[in-house]
C-alpha atoms as a PDB file:
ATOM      1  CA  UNK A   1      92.247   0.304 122.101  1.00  0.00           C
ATOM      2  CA  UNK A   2      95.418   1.334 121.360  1.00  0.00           C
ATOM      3  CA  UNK A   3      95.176   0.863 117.604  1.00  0.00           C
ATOM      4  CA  UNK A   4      91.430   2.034 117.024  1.00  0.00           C
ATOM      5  CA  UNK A   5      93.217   5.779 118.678  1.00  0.00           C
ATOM      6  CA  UNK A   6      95.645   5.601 116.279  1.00  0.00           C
ATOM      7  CA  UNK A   7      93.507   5.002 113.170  1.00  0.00           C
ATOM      8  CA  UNK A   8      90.988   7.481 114.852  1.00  0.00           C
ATOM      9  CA  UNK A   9      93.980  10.257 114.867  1.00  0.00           C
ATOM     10  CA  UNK A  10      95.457   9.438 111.269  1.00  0.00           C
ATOM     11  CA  UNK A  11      91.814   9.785 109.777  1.00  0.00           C
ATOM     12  CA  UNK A  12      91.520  13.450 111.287  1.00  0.00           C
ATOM     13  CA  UNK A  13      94.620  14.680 110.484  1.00  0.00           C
ATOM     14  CA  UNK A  14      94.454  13.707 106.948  1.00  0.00           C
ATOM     15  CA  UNK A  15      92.307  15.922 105.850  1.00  0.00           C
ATOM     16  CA  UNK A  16      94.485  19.082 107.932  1.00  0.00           C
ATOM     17  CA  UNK A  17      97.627  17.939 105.684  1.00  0.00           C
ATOM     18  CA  UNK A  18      95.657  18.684 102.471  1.00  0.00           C
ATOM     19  CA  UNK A  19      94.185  22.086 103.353  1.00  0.00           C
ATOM     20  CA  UNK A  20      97.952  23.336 104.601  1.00  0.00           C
ATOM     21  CA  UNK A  21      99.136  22.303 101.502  1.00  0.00           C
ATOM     22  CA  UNK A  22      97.002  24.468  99.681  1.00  0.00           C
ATOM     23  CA  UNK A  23      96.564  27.545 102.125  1.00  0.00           C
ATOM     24  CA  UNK A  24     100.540  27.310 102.573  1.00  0.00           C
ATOM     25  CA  UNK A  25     101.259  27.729  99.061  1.00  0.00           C
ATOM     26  CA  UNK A  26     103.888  28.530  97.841  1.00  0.00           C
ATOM     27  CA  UNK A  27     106.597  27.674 100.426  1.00  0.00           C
ATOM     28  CA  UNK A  28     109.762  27.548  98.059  1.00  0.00           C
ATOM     29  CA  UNK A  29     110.594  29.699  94.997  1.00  0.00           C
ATOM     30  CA  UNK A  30     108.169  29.311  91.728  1.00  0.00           C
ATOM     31  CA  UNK A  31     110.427  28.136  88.722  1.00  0.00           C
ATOM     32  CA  UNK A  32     108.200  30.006  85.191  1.00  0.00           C
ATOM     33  CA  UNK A  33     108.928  28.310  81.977  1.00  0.00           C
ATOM     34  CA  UNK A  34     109.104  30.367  78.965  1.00  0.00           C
ATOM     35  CA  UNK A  35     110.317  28.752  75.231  1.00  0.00           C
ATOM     36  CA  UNK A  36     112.023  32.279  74.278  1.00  0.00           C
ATOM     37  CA  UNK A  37     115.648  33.258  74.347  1.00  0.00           C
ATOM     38  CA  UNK A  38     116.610  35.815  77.153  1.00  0.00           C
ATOM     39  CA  UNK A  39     116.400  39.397  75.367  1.00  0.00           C
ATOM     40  CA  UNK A  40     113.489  39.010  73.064  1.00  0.00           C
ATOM     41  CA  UNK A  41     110.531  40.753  73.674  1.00  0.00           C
ATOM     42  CA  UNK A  42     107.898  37.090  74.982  1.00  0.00           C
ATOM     43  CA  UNK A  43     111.218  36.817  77.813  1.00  0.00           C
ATOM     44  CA  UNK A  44     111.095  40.566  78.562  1.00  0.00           C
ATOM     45  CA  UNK A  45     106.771  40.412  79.387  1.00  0.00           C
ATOM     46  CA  UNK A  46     107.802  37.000  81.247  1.00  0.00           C
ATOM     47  CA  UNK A  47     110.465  38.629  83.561  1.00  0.00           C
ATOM     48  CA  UNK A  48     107.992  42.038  84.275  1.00  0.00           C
ATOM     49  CA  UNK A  49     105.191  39.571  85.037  1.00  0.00           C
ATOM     50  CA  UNK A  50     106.949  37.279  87.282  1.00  0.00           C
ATOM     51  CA  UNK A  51     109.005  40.199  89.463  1.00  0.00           C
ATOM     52  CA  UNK A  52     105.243  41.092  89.819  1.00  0.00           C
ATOM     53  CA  UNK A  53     104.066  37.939  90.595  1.00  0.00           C
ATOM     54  CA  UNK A  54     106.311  37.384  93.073  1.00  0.00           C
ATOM     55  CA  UNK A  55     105.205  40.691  95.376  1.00  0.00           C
ATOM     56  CA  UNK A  56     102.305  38.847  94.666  1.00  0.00           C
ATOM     57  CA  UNK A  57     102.890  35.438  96.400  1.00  0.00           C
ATOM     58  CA  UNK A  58     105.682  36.360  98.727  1.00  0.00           C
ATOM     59  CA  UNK A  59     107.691  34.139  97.119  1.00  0.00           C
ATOM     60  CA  UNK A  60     110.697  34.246  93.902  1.00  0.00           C
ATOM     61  CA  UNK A  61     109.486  33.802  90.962  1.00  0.00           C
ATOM     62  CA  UNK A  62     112.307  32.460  88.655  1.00  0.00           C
ATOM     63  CA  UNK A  63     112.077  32.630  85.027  1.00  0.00           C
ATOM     64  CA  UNK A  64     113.657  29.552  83.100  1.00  0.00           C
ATOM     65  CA  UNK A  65     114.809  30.033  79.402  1.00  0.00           C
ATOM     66  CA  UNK A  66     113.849  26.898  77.021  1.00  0.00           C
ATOM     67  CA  UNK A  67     114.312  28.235  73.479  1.00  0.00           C
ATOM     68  CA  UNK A  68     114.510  25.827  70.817  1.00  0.00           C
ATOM     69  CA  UNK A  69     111.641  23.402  68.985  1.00  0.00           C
ATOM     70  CA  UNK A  70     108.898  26.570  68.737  1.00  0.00           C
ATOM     71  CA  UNK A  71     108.148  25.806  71.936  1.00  0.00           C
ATOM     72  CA  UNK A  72     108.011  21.761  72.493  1.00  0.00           C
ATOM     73  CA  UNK A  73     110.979  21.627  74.967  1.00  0.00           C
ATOM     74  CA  UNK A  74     109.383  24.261  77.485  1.00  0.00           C
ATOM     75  CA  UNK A  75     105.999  23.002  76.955  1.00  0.00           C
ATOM     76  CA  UNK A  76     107.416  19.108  77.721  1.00  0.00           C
ATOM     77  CA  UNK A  77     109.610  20.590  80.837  1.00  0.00           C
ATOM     78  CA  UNK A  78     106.520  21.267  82.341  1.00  0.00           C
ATOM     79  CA  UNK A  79     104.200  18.514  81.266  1.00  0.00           C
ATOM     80  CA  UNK A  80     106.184  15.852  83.078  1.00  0.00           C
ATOM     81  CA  UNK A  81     107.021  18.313  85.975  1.00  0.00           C
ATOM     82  CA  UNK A  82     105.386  17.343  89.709  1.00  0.00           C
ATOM     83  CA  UNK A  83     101.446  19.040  89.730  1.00  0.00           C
ATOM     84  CA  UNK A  84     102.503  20.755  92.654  1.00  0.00           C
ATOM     85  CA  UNK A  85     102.750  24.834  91.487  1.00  0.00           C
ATOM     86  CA  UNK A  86     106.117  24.974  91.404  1.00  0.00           C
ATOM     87  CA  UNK A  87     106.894  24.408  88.205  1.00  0.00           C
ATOM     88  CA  UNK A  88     104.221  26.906  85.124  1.00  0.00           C
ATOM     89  CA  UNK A  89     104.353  27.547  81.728  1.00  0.00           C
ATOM     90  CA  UNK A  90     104.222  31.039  80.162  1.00  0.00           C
ATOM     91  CA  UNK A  91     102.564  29.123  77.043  1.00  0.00           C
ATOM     92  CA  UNK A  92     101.895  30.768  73.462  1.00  0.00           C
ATOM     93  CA  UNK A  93     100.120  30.373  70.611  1.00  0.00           C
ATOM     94  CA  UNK A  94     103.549  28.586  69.205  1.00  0.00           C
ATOM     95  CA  UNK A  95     103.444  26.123  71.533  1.00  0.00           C
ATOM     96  CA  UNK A  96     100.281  25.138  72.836  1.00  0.00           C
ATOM     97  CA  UNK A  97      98.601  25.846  69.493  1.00  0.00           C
ATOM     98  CA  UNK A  98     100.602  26.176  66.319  1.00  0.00           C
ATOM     99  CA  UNK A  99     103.235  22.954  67.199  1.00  0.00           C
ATOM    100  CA  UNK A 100     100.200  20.454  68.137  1.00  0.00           C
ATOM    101  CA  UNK A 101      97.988  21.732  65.153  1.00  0.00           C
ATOM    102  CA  UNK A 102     100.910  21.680  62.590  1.00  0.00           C
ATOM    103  CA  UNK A 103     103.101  18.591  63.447  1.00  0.00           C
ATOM    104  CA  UNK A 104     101.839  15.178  61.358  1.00  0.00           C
ATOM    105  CA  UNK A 105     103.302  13.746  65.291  1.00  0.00           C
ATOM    106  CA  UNK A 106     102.270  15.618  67.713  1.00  0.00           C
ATOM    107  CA  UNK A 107     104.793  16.210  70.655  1.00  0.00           C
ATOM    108  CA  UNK A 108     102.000  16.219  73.261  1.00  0.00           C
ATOM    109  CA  UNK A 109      97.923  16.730  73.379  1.00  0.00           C
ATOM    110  CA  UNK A 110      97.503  20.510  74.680  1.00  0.00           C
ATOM    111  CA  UNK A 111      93.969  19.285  75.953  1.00  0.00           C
ATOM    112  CA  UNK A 112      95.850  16.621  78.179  1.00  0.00           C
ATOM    113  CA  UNK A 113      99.330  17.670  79.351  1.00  0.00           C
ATOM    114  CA  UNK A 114      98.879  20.629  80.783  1.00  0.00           C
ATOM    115  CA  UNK A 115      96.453  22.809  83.104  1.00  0.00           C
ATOM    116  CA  UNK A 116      94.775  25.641  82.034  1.00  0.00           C
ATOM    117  CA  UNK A 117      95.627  28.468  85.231  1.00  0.00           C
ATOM    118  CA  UNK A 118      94.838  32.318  83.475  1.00  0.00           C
ATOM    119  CA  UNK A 119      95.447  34.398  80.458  1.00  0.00           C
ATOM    120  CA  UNK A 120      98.343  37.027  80.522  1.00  0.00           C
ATOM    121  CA  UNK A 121      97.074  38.581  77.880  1.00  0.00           C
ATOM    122  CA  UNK A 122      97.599  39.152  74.006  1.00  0.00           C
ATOM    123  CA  UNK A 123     100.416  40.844  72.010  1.00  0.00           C
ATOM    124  CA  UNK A 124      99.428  43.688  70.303  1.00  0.00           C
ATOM    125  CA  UNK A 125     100.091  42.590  66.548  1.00  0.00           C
ATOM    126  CA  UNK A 126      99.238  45.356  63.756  1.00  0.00           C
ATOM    127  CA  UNK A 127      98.774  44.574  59.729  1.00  0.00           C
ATOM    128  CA  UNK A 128     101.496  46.758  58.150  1.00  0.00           C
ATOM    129  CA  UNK A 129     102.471  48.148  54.743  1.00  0.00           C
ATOM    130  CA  UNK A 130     104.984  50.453  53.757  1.00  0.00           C
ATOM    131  CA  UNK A 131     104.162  53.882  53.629  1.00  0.00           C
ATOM    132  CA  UNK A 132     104.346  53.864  49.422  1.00  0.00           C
ATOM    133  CA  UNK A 133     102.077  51.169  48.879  1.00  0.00           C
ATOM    134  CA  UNK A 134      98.905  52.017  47.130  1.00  0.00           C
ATOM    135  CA  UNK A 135      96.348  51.325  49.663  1.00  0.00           C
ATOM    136  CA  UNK A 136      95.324  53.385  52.611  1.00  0.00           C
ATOM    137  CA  UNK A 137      92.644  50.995  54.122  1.00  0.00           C
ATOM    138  CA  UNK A 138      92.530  46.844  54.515  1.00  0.00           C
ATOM    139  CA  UNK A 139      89.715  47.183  51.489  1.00  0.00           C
ATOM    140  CA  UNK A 140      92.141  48.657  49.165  1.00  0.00           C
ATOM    141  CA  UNK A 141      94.857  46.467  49.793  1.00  0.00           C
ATOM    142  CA  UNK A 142      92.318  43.748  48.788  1.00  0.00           C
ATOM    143  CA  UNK A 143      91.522  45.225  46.044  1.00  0.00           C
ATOM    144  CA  UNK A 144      95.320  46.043  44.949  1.00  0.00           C
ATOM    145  CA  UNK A 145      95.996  42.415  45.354  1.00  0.00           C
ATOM    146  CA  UNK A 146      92.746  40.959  43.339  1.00  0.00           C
ATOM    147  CA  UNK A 147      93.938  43.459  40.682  1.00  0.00           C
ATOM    148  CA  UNK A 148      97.716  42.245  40.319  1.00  0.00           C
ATOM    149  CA  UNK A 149      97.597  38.370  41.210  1.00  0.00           C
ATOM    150  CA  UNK A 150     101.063  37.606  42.340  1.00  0.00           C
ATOM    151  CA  UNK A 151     102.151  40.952  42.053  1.00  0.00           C
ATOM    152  CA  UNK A 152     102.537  41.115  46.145  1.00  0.00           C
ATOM    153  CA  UNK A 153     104.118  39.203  48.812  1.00  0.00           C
ATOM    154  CA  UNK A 154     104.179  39.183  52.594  1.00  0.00           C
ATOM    155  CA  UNK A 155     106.046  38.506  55.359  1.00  0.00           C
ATOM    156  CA  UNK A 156     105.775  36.352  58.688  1.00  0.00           C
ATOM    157  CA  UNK A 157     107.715  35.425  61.671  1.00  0.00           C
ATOM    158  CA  UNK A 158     105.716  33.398  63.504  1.00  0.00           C
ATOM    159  CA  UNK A 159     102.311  30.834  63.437  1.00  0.00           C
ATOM    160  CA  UNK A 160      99.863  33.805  64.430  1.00  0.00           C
ATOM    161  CA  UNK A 161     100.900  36.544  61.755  1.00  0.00           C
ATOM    162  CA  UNK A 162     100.336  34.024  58.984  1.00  0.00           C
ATOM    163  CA  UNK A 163      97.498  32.703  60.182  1.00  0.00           C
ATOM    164  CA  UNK A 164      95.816  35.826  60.008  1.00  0.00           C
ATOM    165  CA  UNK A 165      97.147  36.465  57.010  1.00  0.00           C
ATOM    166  CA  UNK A 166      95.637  33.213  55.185  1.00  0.00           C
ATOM    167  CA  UNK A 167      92.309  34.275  57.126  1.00  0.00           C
ATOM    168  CA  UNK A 168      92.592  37.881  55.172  1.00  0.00           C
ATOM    169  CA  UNK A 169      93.196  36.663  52.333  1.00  0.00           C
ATOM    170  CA  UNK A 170      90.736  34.252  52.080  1.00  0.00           C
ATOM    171  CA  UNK A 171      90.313  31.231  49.088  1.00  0.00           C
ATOM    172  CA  UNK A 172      91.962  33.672  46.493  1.00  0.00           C
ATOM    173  CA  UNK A 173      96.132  33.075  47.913  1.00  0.00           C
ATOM    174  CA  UNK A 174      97.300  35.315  45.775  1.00  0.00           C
ATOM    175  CA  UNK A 175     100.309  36.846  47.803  1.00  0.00           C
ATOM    176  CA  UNK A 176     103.685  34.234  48.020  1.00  0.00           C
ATOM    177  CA  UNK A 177     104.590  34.683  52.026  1.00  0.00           C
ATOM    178  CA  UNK A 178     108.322  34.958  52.817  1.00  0.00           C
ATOM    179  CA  UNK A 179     108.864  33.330  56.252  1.00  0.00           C
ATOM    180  CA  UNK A 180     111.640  34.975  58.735  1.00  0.00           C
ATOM    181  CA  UNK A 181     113.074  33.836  62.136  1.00  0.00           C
ATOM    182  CA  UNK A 182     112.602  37.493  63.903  1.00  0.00           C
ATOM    183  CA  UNK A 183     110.473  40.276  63.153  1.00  0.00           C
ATOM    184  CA  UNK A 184     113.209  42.602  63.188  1.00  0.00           C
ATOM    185  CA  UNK A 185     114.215  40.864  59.830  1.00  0.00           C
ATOM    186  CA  UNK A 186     110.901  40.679  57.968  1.00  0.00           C
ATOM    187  CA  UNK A 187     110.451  44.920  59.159  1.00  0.00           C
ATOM    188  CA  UNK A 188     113.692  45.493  57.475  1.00  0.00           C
ATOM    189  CA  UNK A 189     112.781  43.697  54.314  1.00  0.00           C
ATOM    190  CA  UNK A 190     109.658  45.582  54.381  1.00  0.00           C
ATOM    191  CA  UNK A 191     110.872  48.687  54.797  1.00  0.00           C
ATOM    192  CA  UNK A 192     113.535  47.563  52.008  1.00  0.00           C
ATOM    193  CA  UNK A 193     110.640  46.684  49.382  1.00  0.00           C
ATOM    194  CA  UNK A 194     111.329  43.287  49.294  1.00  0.00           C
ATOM    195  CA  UNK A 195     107.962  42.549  50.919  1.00  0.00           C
ATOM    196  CA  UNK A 196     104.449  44.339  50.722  1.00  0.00           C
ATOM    197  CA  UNK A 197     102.619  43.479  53.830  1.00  0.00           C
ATOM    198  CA  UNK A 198     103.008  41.464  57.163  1.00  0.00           C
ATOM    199  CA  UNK A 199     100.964  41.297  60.492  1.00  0.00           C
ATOM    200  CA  UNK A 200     103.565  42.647  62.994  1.00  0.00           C
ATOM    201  CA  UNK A 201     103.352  43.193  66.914  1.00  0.00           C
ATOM    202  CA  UNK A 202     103.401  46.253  69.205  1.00  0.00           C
ATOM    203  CA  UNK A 203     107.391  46.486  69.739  1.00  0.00           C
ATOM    204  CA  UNK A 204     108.246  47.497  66.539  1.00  0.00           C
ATOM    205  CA  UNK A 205     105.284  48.982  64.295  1.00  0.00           C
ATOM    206  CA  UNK A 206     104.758  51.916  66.258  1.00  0.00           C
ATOM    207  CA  UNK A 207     107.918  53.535  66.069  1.00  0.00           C
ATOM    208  CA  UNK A 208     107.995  53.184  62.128  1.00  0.00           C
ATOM    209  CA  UNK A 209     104.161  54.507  61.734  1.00  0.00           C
ATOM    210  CA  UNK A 210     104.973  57.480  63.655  1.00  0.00           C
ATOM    211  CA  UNK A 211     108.324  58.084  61.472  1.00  0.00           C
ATOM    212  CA  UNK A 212     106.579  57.409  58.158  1.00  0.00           C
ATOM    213  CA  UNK A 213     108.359  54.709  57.534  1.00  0.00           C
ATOM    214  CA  UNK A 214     105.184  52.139  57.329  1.00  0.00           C
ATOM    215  CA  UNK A 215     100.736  52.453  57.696  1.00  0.00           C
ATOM    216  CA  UNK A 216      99.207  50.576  59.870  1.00  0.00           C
ATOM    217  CA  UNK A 217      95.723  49.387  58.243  1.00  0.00           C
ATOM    218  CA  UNK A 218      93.980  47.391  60.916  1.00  0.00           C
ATOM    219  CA  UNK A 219      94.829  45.643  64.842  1.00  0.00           C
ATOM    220  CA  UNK A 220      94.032  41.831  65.486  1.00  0.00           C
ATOM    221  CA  UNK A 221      93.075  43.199  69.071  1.00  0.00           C
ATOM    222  CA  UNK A 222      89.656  43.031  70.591  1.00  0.00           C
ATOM    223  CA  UNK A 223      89.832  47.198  71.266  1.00  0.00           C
ATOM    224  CA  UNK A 224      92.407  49.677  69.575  1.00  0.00           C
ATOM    225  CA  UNK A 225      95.781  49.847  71.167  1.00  0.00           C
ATOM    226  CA  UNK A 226      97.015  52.792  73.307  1.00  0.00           C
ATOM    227  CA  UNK A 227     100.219  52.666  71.526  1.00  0.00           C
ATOM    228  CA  UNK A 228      98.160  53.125  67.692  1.00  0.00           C
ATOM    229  CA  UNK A 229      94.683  54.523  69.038  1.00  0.00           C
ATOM    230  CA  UNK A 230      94.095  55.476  65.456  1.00  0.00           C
ATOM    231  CA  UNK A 231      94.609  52.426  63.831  1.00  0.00           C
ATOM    232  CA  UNK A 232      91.042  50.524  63.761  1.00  0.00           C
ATOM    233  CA  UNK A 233      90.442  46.761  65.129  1.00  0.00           C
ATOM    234  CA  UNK A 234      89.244  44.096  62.757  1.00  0.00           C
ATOM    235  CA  UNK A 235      85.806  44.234  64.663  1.00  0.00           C
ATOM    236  CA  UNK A 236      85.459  47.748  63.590  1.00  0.00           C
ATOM    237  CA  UNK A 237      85.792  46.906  60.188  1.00  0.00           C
ATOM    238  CA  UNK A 238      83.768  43.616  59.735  1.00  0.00           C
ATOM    239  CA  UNK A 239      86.500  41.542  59.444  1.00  0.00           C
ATOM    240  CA  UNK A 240      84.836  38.612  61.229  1.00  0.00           C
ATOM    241  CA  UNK A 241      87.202  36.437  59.423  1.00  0.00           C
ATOM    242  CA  UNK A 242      90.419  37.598  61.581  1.00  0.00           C
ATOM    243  CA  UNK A 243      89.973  34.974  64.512  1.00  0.00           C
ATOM    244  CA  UNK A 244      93.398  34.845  65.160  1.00  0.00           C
ATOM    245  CA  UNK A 245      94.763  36.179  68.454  1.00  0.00           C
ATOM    246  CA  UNK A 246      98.177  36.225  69.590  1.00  0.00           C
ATOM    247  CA  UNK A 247      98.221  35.639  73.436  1.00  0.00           C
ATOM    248  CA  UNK A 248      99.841  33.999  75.835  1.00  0.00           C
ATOM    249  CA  UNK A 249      98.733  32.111  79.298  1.00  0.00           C
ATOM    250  CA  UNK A 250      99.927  30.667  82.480  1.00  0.00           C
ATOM    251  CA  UNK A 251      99.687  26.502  82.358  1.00  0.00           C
ATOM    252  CA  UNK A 252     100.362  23.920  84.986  1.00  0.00           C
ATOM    253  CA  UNK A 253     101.296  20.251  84.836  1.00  0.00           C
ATOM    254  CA  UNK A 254      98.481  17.581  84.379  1.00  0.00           C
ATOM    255  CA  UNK A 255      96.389  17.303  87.954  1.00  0.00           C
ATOM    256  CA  UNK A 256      97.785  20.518  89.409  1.00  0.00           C
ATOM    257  CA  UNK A 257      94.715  20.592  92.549  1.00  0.00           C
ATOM    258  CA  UNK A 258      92.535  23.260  92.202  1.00  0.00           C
ATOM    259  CA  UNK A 259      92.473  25.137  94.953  1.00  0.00           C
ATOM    260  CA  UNK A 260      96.755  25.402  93.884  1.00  0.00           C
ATOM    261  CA  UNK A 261      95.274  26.809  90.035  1.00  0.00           C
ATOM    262  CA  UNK A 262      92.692  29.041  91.534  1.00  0.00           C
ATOM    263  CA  UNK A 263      95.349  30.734  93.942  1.00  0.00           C
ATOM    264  CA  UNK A 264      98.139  31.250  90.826  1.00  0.00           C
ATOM    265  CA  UNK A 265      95.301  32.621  88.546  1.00  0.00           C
ATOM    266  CA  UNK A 266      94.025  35.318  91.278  1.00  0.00           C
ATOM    267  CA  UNK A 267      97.493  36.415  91.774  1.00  0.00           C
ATOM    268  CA  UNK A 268      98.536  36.641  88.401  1.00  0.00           C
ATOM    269  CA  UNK A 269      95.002  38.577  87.767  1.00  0.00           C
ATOM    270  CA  UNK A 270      95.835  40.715  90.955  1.00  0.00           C
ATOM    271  CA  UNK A 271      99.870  41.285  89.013  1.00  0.00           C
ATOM    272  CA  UNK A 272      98.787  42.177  85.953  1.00  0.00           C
ATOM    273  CA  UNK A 273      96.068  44.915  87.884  1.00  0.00           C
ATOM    274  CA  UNK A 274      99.310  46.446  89.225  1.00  0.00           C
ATOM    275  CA  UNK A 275      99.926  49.811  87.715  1.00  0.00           C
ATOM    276  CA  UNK A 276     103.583  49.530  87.504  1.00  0.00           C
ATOM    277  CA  UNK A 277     103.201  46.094  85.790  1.00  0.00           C
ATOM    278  CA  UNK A 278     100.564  47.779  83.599  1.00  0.00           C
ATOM    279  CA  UNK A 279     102.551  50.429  82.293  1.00  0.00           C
ATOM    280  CA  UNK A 280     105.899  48.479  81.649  1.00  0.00           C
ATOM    281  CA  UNK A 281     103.636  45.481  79.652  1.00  0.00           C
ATOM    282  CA  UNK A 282     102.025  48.818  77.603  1.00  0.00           C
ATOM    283  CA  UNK A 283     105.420  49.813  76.899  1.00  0.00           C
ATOM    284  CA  UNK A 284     106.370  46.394  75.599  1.00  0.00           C
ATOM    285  CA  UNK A 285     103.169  46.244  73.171  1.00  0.00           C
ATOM    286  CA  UNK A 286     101.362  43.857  75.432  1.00  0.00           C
ATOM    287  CA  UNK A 287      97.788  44.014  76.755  1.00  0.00           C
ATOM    288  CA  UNK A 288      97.766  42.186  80.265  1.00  0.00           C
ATOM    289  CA  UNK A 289      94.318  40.744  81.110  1.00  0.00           C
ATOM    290  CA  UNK A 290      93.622  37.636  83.366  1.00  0.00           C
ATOM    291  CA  UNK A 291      90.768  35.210  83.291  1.00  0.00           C
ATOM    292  CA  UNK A 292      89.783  32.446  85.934  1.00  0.00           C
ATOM    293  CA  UNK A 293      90.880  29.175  84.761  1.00  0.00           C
ATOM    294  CA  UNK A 294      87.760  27.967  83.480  1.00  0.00           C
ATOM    295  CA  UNK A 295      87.233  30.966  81.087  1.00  0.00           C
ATOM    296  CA  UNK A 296      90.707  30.363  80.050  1.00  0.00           C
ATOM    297  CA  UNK A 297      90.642  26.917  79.552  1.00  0.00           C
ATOM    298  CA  UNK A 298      87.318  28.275  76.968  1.00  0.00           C
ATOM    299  CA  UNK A 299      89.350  31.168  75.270  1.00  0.00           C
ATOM    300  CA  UNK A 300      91.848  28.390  74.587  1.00  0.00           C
ATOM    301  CA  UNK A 301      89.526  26.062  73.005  1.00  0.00           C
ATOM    302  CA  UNK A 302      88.414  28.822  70.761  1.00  0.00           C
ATOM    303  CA  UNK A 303      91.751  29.488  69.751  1.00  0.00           C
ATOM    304  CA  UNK A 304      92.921  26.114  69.204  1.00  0.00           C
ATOM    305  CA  UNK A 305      89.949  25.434  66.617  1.00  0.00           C
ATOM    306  CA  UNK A 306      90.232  28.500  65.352  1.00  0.00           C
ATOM    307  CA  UNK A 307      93.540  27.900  64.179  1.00  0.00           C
ATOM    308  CA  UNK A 308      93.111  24.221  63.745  1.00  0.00           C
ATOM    309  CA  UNK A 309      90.050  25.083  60.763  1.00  0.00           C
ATOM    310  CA  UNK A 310      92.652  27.383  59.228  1.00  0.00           C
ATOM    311  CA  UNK A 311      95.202  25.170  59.042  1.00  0.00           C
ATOM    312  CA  UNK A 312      92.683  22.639  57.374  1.00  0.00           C
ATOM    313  CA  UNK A 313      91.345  24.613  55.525  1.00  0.00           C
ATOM    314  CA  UNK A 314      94.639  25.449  53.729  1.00  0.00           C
ATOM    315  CA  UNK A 315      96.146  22.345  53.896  1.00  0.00           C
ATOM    316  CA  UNK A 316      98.749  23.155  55.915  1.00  0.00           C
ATOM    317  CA  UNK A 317     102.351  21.142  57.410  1.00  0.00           C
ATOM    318  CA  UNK A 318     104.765  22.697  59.964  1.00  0.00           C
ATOM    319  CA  UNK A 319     107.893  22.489  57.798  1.00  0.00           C
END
């Protein structure tokens, strides 16, 4: 008798355990992984979103520094980290994309080691030239460069600017690309006339267009940015080609439990609807949007073989 009560009570309160554990989440502070060094502008977005986060869940939101390895050692911190919510990934095309696609070893299968949670949005990232060069649309700087083959070069400082540069150029690679560690250092060599044209983001182009120090052709973003609102998307201009988008998302570990990666991704979707959060991503070039994880874990499959054709298609090794 005594034994068939005890099974009896074990089997009911089983069940109770699992729902508190979801419903009470989270009970300790959330640890937020990001593969930048503190100061740059993917660790300033990171430390806006998670102060707003954390209003959010009622809980800190810490953010955790893992530069180094374009991304592989934040993206592995949180692979092999406990599915439990504590420990996320602020995740970006350089990690999740660019290092799986590009490595002949890849550290880890995106697909695999990690779970998809919400977008945080996409950088704003502008194709520039300086203000001197001889084309005043994206069809005349085509032209300019089918007309002097290897006359040009370009500049890049990370996976998604020269990915969409290879996609505007197309078969004919007729502009040598000059690869830098920051953008700060390709803008100055472009505003120095050692380079002709680069895909930059939101930080830094406006505040040269406006100065007349560079021309913003065209916007890799789905609608024209508040910060350029007369610089025309890609969309606008029939440039199908420019797949590329440079965004960034909220992971978990392998088997976080879904009713844990539904609540993140409705709070993060509920922080980035904040109007203070809003306004200080706007300022920082950066489009906040979120998406429920299973439109996310799309978007990222579109991405992924997006870049991955690219990267076939022009034979390219991470070096």
């Amino acid at each position: 008798m005594q034994r068939r009560t005890i099974v009896k009570w074990a089997a009911l309160a089983l069940p109770a355990t699992a729902a508190w554990g979801a419903d009470g989440y989270p009970q300790k502070p959330v640890r937020l992984v990001v593969g930048f060094a503190p100061g740059g502008g993917a660790d300033a977005l990171t430390r806006i979103i998670a102060q707003g986060l954390s209003k959010q869940l009622g809980q800190q939101v810490i953010v955790d520094n893992r530069p180094g390895a374009d991304g592989i050692l934040s993206a592995q911190a949180v692979a092999s980290a406990a599915p439990d919510g504590y420990t996320l990934l602020m995740g970006t095309n350089t990690a999740m994309v660019a290092a799986p696609t590009l490595r002949p070893n890849p550290p880890y299968d995106p697909f695999k080691a990690f779970t998809p949670i919400s977008s945080v949005g996409q950088f704003s990232m502008f194709l520039v030239v300086p203000s001197g060069f001889p084309a005043m649309s994206v069809n005349e700087l085509l032209a300019a460069v089918a007309a002097k083959p290897g006359g040009y070069n370009s500049g890049s400082s990370n996976s998604a600017s020269e990915l969409a540069m290879l996609q505007l150029l197309g078969e004919q690679r007729k502009v040598l690309n000059a690869r830098y560690k920051g953008d700060m250092q390709a803008m100055t060599d472009l505003l120095g006339g050692q380079i002709h044209m680069m895909f930059t983001t939101g930080t830094l182009a406006p505040g040269f267009v406006k100065d007349g120090r560079i021309r913003a052709l065209v916007t890799l973003q789905p609608q024209r940015s508040p910060l350029l609102p007369e610089v025309p998307t890609a969309s606008e201009l029939g440039l199908g080609k420019l797949t590329i988008t440079p965004w960034a998302g909220f992971f978990g570990p392998p088997g976080l439990p879904a009713a844990i990666t539904d609540r993140i991704s409705t709070e993060l979707q509920n922080t980035l609807a904040r109007p203070e959060v809003r306004e200080q991503l706007v300022q920082q070039g950066f489009e906040g949007y979120g998406m429920s994880p299973e439109k996310f874990a799309a978007f990222f499959r579109t991405q992924y073989d997006a870049f991955g054709a690219t990267v076939r298609q022009h034979k390219l090794k991470f070096e």
